[in-house]
Protein backbone atom coordinates (compact mmCIF):
# COMPACT_ATOMS: atom_id res chain seq x y z
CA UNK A 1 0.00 0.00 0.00
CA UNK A 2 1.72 3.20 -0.98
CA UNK A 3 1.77 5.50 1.96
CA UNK A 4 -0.33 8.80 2.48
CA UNK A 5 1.24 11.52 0.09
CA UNK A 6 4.10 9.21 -1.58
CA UNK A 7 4.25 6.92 -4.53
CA UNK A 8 1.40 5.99 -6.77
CA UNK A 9 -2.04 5.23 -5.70
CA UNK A 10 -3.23 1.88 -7.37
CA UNK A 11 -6.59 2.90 -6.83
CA UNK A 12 -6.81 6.14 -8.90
CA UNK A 13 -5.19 4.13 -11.77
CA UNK A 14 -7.75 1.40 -11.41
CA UNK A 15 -10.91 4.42 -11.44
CA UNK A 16 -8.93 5.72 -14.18
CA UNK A 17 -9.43 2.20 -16.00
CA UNK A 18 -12.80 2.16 -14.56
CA UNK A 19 -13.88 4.86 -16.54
CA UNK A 20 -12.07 4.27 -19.86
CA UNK A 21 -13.92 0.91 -19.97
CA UNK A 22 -17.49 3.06 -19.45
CA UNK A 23 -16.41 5.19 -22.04
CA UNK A 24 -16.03 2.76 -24.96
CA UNK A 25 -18.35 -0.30 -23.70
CA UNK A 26 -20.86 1.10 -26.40
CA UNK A 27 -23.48 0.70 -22.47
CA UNK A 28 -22.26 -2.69 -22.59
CA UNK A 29 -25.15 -3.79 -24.92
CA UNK A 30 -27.43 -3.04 -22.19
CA UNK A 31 -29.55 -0.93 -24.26
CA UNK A 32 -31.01 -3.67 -25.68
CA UNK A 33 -33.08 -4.24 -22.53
CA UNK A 34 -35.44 -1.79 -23.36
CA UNK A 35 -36.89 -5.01 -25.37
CA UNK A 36 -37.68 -6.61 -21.75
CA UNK A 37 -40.51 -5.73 -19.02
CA UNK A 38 -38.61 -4.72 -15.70
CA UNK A 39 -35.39 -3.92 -17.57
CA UNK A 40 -36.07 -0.50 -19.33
CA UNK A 41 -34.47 1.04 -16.26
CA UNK A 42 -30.91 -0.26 -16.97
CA UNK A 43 -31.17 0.31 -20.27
CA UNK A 44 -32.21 3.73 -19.64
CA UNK A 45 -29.15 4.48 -17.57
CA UNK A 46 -26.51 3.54 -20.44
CA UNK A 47 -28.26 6.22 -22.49
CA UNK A 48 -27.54 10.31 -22.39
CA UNK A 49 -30.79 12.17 -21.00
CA UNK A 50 -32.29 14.22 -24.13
CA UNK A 51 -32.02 17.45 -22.46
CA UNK A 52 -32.93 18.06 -18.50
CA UNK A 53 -31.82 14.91 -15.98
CA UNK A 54 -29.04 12.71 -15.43
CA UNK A 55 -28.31 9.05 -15.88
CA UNK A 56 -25.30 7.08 -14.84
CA UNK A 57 -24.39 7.64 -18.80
CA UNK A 58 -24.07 11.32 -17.97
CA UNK A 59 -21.66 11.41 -15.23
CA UNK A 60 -18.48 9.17 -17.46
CA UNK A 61 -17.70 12.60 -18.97
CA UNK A 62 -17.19 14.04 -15.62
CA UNK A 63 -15.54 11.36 -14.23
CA UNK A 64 -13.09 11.26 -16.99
CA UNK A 65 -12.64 15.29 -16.62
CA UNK A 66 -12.32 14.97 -13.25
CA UNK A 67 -9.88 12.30 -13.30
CA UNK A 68 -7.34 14.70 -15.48
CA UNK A 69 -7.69 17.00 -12.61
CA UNK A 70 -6.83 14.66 -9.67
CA UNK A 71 -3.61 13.88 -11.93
CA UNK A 72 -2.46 17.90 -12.00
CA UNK A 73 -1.17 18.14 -8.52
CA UNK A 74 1.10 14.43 -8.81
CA UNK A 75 2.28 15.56 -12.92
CA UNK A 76 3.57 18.96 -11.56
CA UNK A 77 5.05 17.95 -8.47
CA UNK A 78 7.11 15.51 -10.33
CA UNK A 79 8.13 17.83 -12.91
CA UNK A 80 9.40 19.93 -10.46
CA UNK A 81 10.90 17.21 -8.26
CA UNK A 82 13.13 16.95 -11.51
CA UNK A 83 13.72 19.84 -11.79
CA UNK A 84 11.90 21.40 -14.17
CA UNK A 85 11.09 25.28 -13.70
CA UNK A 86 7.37 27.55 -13.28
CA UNK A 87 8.11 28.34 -17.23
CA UNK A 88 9.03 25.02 -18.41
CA UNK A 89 6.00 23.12 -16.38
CA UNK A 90 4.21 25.56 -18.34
CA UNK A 91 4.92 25.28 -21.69
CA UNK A 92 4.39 21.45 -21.26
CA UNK A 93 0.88 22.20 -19.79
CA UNK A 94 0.54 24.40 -22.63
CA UNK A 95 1.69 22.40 -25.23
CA UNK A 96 -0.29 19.35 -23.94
CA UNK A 97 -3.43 21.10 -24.25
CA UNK A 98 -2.79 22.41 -27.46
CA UNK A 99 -2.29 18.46 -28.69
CA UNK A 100 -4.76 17.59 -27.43
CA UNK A 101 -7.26 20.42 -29.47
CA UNK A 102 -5.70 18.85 -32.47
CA UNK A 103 -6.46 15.11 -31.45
CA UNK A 104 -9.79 15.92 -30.56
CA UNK A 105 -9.76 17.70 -34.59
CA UNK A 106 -8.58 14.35 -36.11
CA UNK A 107 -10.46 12.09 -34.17
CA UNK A 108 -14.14 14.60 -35.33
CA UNK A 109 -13.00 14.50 -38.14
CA UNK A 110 -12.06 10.90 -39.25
CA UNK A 111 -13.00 9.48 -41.68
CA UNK A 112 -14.43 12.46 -43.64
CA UNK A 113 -14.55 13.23 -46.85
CA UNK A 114 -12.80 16.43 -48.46
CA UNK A 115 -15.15 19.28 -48.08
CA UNK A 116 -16.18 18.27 -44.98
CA UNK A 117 -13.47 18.90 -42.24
CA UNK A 118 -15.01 21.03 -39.50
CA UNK A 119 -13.43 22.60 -37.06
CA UNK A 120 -14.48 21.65 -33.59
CA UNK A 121 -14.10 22.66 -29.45
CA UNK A 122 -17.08 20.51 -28.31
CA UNK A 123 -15.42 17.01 -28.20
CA UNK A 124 -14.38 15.34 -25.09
CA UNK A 125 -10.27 15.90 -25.60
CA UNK A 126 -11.22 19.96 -26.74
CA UNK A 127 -12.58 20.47 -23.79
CA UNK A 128 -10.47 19.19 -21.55
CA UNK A 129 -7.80 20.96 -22.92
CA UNK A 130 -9.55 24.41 -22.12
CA UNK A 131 -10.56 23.54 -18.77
CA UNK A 132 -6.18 21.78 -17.49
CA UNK A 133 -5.19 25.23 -19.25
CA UNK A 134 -7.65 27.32 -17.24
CA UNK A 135 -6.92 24.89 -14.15
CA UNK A 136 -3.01 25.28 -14.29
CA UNK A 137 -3.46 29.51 -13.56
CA UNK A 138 -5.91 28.77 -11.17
CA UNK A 139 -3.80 26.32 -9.12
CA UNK A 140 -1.19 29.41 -8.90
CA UNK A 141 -3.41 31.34 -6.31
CA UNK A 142 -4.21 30.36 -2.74
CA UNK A 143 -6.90 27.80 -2.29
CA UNK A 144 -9.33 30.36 -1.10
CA UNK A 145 -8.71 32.52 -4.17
CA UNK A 146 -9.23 29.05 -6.18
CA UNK A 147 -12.61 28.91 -4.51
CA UNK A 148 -13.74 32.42 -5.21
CA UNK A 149 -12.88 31.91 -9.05
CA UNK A 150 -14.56 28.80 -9.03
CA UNK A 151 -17.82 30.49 -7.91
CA UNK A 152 -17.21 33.16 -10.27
CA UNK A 153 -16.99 31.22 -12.88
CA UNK A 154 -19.97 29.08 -12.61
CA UNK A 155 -22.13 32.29 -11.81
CA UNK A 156 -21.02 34.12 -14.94
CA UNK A 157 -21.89 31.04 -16.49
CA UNK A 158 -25.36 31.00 -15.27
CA UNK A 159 -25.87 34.75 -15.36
CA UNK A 160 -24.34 34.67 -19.47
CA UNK A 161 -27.49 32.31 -19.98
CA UNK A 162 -29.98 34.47 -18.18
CA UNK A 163 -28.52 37.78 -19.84
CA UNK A 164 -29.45 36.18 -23.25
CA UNK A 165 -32.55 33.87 -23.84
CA UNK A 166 -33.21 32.16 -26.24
CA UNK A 167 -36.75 31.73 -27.59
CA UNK A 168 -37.51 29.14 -24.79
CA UNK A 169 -36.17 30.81 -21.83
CA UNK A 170 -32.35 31.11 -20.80
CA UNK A 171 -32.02 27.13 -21.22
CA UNK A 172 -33.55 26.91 -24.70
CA UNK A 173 -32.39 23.49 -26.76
CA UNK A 174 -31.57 25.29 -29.95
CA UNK A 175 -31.11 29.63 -29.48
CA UNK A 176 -29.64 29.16 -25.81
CA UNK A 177 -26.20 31.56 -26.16
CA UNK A 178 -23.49 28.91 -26.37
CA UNK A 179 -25.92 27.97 -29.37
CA UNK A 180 -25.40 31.58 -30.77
CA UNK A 181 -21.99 32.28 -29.87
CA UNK A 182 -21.22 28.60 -32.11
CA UNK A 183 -23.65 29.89 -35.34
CA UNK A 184 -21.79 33.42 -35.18
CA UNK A 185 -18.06 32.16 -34.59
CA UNK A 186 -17.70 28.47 -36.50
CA UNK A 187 -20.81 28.78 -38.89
CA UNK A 188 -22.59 25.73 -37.51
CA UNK A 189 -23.96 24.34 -34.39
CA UNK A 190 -23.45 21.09 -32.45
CA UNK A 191 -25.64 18.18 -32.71
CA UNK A 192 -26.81 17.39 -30.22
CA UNK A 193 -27.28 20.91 -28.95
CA UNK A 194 -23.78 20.88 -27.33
CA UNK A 195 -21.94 24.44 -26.85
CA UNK A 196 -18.08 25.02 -26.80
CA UNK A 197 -18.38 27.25 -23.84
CA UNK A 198 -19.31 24.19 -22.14
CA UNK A 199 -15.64 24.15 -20.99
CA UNK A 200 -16.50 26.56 -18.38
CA UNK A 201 -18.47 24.32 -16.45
CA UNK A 202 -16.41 21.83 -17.16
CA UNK A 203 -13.12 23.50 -15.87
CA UNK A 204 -14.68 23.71 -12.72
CA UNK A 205 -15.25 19.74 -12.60
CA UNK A 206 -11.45 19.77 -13.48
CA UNK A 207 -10.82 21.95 -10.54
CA UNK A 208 -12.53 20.12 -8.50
CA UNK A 209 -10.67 16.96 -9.25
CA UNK A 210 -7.37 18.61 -8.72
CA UNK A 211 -8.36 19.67 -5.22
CA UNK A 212 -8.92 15.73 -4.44
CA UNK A 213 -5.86 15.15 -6.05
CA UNK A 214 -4.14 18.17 -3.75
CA UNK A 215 -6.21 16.08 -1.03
CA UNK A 216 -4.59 12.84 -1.38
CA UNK A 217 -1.46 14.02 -1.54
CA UNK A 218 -1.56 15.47 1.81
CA UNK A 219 0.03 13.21 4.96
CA UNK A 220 -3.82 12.81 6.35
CA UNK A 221 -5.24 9.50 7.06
CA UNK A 222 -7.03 7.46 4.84
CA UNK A 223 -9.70 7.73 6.72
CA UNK A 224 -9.42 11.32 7.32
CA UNK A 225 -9.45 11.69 3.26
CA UNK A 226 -12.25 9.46 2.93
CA UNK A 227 -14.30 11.76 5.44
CA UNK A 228 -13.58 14.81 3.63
CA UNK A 229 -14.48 12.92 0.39
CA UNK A 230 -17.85 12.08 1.80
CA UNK A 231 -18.93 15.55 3.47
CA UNK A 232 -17.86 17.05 0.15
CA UNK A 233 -20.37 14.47 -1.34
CA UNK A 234 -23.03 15.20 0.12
CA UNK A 235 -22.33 18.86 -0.20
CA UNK A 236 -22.13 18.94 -4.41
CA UNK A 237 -25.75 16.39 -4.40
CA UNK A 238 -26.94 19.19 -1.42
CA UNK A 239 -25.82 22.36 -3.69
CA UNK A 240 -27.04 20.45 -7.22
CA UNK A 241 -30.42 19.80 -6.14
CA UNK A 242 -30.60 22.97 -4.53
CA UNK A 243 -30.22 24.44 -7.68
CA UNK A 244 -31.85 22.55 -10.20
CA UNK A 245 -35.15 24.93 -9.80
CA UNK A 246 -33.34 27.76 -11.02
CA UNK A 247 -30.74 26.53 -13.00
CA UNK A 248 -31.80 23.18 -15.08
CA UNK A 249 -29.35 19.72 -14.76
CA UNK A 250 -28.51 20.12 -18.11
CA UNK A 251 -25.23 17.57 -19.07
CA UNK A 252 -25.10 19.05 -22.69
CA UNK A 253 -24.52 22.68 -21.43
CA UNK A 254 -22.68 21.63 -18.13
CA UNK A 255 -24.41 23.92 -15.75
CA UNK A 256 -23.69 24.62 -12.34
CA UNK A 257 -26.63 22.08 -10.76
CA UNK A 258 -24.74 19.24 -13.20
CA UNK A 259 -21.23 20.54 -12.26
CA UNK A 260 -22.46 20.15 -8.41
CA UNK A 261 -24.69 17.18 -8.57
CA UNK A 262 -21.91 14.53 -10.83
CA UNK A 263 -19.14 15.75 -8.85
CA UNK A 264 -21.38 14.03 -5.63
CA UNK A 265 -21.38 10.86 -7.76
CA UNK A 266 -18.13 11.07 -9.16
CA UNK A 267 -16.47 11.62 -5.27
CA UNK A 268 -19.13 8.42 -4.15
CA UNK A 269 -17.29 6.20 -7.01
CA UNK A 270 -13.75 7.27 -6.18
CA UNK A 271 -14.65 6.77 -2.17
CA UNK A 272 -15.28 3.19 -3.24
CA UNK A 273 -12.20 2.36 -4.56
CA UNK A 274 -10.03 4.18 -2.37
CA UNK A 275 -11.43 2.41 0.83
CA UNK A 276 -11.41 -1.15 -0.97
CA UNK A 277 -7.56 -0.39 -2.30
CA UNK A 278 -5.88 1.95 -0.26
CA UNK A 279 -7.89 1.04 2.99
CA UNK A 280 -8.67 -2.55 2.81
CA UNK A 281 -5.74 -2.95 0.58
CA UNK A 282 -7.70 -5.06 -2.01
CA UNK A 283 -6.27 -5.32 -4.94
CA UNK A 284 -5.85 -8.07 -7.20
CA UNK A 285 -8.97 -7.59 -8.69
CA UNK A 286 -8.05 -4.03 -9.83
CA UNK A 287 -5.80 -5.65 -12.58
CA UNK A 288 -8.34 -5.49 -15.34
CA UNK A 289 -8.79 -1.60 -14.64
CA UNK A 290 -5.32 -1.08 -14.78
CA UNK A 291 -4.22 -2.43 -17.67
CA UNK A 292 -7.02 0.38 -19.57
CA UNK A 293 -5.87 3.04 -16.80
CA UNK A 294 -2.38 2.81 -17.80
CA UNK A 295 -3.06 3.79 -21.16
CA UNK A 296 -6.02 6.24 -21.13
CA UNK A 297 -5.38 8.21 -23.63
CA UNK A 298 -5.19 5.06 -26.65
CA UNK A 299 -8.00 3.71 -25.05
CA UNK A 300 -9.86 6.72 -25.91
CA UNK A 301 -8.21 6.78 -28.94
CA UNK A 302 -9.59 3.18 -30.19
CA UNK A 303 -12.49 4.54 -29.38
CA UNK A 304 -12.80 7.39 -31.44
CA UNK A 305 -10.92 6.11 -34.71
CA UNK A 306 -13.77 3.27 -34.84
CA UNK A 307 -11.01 0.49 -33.67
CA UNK A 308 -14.68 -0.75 -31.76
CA UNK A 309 -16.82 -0.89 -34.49
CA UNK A 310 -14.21 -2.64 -36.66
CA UNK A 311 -13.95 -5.41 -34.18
CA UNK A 312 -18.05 -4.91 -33.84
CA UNK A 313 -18.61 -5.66 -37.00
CA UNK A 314 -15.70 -8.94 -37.41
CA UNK A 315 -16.79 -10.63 -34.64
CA UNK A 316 -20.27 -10.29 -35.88
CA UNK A 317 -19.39 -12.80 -38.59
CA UNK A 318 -18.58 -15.82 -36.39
CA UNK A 319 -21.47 -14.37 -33.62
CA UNK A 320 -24.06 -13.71 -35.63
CA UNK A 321 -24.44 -10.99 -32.52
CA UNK A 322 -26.25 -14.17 -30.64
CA UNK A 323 -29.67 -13.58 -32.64
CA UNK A 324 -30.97 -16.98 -30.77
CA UNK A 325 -30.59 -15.15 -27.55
CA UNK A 326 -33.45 -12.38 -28.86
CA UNK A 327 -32.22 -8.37 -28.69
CA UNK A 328 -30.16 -9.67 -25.53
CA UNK A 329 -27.73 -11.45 -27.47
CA UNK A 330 -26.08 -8.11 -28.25
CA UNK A 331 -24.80 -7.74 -24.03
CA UNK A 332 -22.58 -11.02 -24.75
CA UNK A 333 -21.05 -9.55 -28.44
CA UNK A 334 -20.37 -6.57 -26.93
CA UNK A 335 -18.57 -8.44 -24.16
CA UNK A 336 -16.59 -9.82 -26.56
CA UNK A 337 -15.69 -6.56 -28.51
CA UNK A 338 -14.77 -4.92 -24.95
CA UNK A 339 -12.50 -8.14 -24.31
CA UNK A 340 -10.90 -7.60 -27.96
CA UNK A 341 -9.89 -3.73 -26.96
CA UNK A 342 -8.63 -4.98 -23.46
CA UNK A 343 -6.23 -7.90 -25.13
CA UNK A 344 -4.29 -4.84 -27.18
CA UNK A 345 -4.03 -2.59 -24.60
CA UNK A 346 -2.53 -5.86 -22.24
CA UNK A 347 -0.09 -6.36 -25.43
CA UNK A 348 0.55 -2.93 -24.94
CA UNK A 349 1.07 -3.09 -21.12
CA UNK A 350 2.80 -6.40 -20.96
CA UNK A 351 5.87 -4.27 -23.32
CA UNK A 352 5.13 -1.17 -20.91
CA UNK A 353 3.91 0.95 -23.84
CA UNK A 354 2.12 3.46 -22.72
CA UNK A 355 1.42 6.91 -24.66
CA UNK A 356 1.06 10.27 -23.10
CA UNK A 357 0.82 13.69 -24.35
């Protein structure tokens, strides 16, 4: 067991891996269940809410962005352990987030045809390159300056809505003012009636995760962690719900009731497997997790390229996607597609590959 503050925590590697297997298990084939009386409820939560709400599908995003946060405090440190200067962590933090803008551009835009490039902020690796930029200059104040921001920025957010309706209110699906800000600037909007200046909300989820990272890496207890963990819980599902009256759950614009309430959900999921690793010291079974949270960023990567559909649709050939098991048959394919992505990335860990930015 690595000891408070020092040395790498198996369990945030093994969340890590947690959520890189949510986020290309395709809901595990679990839609499917819709087919089947007294099932429709798990098949509802592998499936993004249309516009107001939350499902478990809607908090992998901000567990993933979170995640990137908790890693902040343990990348710089290290840097600097080596050596490296205020300017130099910089520019890396810089450059990183400007790679990763131009992965999120290839991986929108593969596979189309000339003509149809678009340029894009809304993707998953876009916007968490906005938010680890924003997060690094934040980081440089005192913690209670790092709070005050935090607020600030989540109650511009909400007032920039208020101060420009659209048609249906402050909230509206299609004229809200991320939607206008997108028509004006890049010509085009979303689908899915996404924004780009979703990041702000979403830098604030990354904030928050580099606080628990700051957290951990303080010589408390476990169990004094864990505490903390828990009380802040309770106080993001408190604050969400609080909220939700006045300012909608909305996952596809990232508002400040979503930003409270998956942060409660995300902190209840990493509680679990700190106590069962660090605590309990469990760990064998984190193995499988590992081997994906080693190598996050190609697991995303298969992901996005259509590595998943490829095998999808090979394996389909000696499946036949399990037709005699009914609309069910497609939870074992995809169990089989999911155990196809983890046997490359274990080729890739057993040779310690692992790419970063």
């Amino acid at each position: 067991m690595a000891a408070p503050g020092a040395g790498r925590l198996v369990s945030l590697d093994a969340y890590r891996g947690f959520i890189m297997l949510m986020l290309v298990s395709n809901g595990f084939g679990f839609s499917s269940l819709e087919a089947y009386p007294g099932w429709q409820w798990l098949a509802y939560q592998v499936e993004h809410v249309s516009w107001e709400g939350c499902t478990f599908w809607d908090l992998i995003q901000p567990a993933f962005t979170f995640m990137v946060g908790m890693a902040m405090p343990f990348a710089m440190a290290r840097r600097k352990k080596e050596g490296a200067s205020q300017a130099q962590v910089f520019r890396h933090v810089a450059w990183r987030a400007f790679m990763l803008v131009v992965l999120s551009n290839i991986y929108s835009n593969w596979g189309a045809r000339p003509g149809e490039l678009k340029l894009q902020f809304i993707n998953v690796l876009c916007q968490i390159a906005f938010g680890y930029l924003a997060c690094y200059f934040i980081l440089q104040l005192k913690f209670r300056m790092q709070a005050v921001v935090a607020f600030l920025m989540l109650a511009g957010f909400w007032a920039l809505f208020v101060a420009f309706p659209g048609t249906d209110g402050p909230w509206s699906k299609t004229d809200n003012i991320g939607a206008v800000v997108d028509l004006r600037v890049l010509g085009y909007n979303y689908s899915g009636h996404y924004t780009t200046i979703n990041f702000i909300g979403n830098a604030v989820t990354i904030l928050f995760g580099c606080w628990a990272g700051l957290l951990v890496r303080t010589e408390r207890t476990h169990w004094q962690k864990l505490r903390i963990f828990a009380v802040a819980a309770v106080a993001c599902f408190a604050l969400g719900l609080a909220l939700e009256p006045f300012n909608p759950m909305v996952k596809r614009l990232w508002t400040a009731s979503f930003t409270f309430f998956s942060t409660g959900w995300v902190l209840v999921m990493l509680m679990a497997f700190y106590w069962i690793v660090e605590v309990r010291g469990v760990k064998k079974w984190t193995f499988p997790f590992l081997v994906l949270g080693m190598n996050s960023i190609f697991v995303y990567s298969l992901g996005q390229i259509g590595i998943s559909g490829w095998l999808n649709r090979g394996l389909a050939g000696f499946t036949q996607r399990f037709e005699g098991l009914g609309p069910a048959g497609a939870i074992p394919h995809q169990a089989l597609v999911l155990l196809g992505l983890w046997w490359i990335c274990y080729w890739l860990y057993q040779r310690r590959i692992f790419f970063k930015i």
